[in-house]
C-alpha atoms as a PDB file:
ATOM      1  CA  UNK A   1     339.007  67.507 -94.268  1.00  0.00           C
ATOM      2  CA  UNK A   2     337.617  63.928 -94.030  1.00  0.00           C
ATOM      3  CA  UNK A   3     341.174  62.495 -95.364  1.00  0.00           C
ATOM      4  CA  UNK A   4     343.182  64.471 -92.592  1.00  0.00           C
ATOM      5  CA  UNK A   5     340.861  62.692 -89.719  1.00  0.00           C
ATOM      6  CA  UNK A   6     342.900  59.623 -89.129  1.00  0.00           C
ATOM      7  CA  UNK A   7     345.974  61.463 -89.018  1.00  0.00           C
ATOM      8  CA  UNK A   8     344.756  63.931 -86.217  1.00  0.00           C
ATOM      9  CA  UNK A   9     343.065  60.983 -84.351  1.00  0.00           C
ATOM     10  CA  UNK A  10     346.596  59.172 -84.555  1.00  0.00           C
ATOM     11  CA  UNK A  11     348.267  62.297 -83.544  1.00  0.00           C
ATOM     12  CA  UNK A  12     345.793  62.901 -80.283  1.00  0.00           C
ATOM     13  CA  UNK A  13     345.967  59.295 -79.340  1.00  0.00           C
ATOM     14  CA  UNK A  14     349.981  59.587 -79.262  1.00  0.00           C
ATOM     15  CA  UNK A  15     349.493  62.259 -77.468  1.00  0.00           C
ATOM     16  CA  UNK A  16     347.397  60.324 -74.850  1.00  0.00           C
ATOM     17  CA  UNK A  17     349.167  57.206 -75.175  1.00  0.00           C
ATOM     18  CA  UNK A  18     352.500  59.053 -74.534  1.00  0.00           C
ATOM     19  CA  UNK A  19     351.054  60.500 -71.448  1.00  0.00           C
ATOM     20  CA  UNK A  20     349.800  57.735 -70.139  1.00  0.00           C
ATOM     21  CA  UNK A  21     353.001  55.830 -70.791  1.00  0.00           C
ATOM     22  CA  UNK A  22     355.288  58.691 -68.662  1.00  0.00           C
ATOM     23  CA  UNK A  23     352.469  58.121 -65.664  1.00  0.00           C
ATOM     24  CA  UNK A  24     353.017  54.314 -65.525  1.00  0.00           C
ATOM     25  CA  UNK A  25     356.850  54.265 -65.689  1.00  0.00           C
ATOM     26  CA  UNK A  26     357.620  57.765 -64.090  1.00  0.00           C
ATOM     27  CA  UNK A  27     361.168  56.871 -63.922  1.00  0.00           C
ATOM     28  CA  UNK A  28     361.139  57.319 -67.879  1.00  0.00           C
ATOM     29  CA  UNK A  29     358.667  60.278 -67.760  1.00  0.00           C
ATOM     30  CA  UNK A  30     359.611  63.236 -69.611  1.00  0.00           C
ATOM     31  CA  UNK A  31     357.114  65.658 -67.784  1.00  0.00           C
ATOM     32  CA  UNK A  32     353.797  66.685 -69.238  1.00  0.00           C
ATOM     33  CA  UNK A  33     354.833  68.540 -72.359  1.00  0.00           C
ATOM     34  CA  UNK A  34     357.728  66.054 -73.151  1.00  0.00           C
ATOM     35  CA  UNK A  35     355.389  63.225 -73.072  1.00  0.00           C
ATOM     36  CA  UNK A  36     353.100  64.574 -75.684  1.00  0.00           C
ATOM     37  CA  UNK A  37     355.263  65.679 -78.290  1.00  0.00           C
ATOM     38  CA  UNK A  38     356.844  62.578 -78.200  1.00  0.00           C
ATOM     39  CA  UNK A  39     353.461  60.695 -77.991  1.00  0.00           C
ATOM     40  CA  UNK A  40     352.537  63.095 -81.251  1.00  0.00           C
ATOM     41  CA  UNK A  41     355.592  61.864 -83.229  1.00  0.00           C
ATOM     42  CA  UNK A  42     355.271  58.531 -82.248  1.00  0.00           C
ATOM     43  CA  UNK A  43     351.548  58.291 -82.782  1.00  0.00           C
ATOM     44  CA  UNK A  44     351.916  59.689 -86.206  1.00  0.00           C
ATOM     45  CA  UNK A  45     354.686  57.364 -86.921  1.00  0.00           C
ATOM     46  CA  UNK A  46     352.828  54.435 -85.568  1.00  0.00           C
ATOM     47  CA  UNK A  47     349.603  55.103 -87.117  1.00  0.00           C
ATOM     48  CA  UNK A  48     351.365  55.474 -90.601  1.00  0.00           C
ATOM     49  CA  UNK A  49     353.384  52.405 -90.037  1.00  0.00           C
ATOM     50  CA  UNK A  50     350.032  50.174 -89.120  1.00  0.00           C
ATOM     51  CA  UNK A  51     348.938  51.927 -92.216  1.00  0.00           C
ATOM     52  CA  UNK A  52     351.559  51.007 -94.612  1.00  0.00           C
ATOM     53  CA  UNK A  53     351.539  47.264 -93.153  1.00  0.00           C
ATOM     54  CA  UNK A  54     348.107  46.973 -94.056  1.00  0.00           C
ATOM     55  CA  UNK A  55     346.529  46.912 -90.974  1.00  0.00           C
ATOM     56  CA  UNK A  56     344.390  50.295 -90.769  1.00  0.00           C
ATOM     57  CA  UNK A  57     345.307  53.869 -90.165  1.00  0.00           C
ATOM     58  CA  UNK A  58     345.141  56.447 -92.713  1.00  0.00           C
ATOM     59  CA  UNK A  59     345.206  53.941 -95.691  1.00  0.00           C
ATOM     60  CA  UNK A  60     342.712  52.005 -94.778  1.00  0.00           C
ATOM     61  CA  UNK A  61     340.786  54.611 -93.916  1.00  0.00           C
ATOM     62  CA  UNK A  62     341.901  56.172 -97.188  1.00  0.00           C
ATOM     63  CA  UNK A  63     340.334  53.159 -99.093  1.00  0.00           C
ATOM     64  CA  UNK A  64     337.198  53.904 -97.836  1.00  0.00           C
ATOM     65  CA  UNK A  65     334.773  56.531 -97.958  1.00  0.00           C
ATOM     66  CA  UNK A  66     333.482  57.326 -94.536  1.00  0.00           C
ATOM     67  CA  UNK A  67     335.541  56.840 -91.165  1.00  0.00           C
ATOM     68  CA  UNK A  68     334.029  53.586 -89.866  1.00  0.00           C
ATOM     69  CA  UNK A  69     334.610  51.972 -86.662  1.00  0.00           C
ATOM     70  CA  UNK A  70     337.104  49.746 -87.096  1.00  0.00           C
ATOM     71  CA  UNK A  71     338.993  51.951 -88.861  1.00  0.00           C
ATOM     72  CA  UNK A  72     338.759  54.627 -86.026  1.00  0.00           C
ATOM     73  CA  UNK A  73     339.855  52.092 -83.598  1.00  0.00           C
ATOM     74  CA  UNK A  74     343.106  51.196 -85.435  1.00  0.00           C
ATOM     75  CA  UNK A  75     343.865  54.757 -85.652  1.00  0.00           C
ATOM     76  CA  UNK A  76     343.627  55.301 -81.959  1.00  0.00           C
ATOM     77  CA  UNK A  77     345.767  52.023 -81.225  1.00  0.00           C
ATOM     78  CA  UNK A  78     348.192  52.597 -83.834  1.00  0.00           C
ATOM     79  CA  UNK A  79     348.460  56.454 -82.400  1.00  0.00           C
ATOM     80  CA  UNK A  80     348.292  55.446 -78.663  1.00  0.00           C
ATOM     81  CA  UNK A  81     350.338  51.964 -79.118  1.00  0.00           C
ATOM     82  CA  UNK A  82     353.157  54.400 -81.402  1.00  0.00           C
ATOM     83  CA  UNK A  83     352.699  57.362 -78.617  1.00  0.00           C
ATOM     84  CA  UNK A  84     353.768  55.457 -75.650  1.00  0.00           C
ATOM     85  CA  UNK A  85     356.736  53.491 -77.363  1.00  0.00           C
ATOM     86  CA  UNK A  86     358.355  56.607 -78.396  1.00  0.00           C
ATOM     87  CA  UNK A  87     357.977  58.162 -74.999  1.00  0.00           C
ATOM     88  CA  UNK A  88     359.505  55.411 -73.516  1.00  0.00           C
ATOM     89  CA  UNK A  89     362.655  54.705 -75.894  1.00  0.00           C
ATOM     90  CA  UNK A  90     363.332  58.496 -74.912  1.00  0.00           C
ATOM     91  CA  UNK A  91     362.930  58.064 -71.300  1.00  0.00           C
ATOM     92  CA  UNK A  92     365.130  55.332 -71.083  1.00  0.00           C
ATOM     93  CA  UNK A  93     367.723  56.488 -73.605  1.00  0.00           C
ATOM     94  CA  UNK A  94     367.721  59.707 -71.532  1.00  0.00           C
ATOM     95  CA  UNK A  95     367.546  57.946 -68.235  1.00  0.00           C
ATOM     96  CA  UNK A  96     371.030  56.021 -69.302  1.00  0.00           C
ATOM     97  CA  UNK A  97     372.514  59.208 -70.956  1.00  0.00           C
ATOM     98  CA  UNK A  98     372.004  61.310 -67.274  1.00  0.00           C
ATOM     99  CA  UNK A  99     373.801  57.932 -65.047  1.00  0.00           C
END
């Protein structure tokens, strides 16, 4: 269960990040529900992506034993960072689709 707890941190923070993202540019907001899945996607994508760059995520946390701090932290701002990106390259493709 231990290897599957950066990926669900990554996935949450998406989902947070996404949300948060929607609230500051409403214009781009996809509604409550819209936000998060796309924060989930882009979280995970984001978190894997830090990960495969070498900067933490799941295979840095992989590398190690136990979840420490710094390797919690770049799970939850690869997830939130990823999260609120997606959300907004939606909103605005959307946004220019509906004009």
């Amino acid at each position: 269960m231990e290897e599957y707890l950066p990926l669900i941190i990554q996935l949450v923070s998406g989902a947070v990040g996404g949300n948060i993202a929607g609230s500051l540019m409403k214009k781009f907001s996809l509604g409550t529900l819209g936000n998060s899945i796309l924060g989930i996607l882009g979280g995970g994508l984001g978190g894997q992506l830090l990960g495969m760059l070498g900067l933490g995520g799941a295979e840095a946390a992989e590398a190690s034993t136990s979840m420490d701090l710094s390797s919690i932290l770049s799970s939850v701002a690869g997830g939130g960072v990823g999260g609120g990106v997606v959300m907004a390259i939606v909103g605005m493709i959307k946004n220019a689709m509906s004009k």
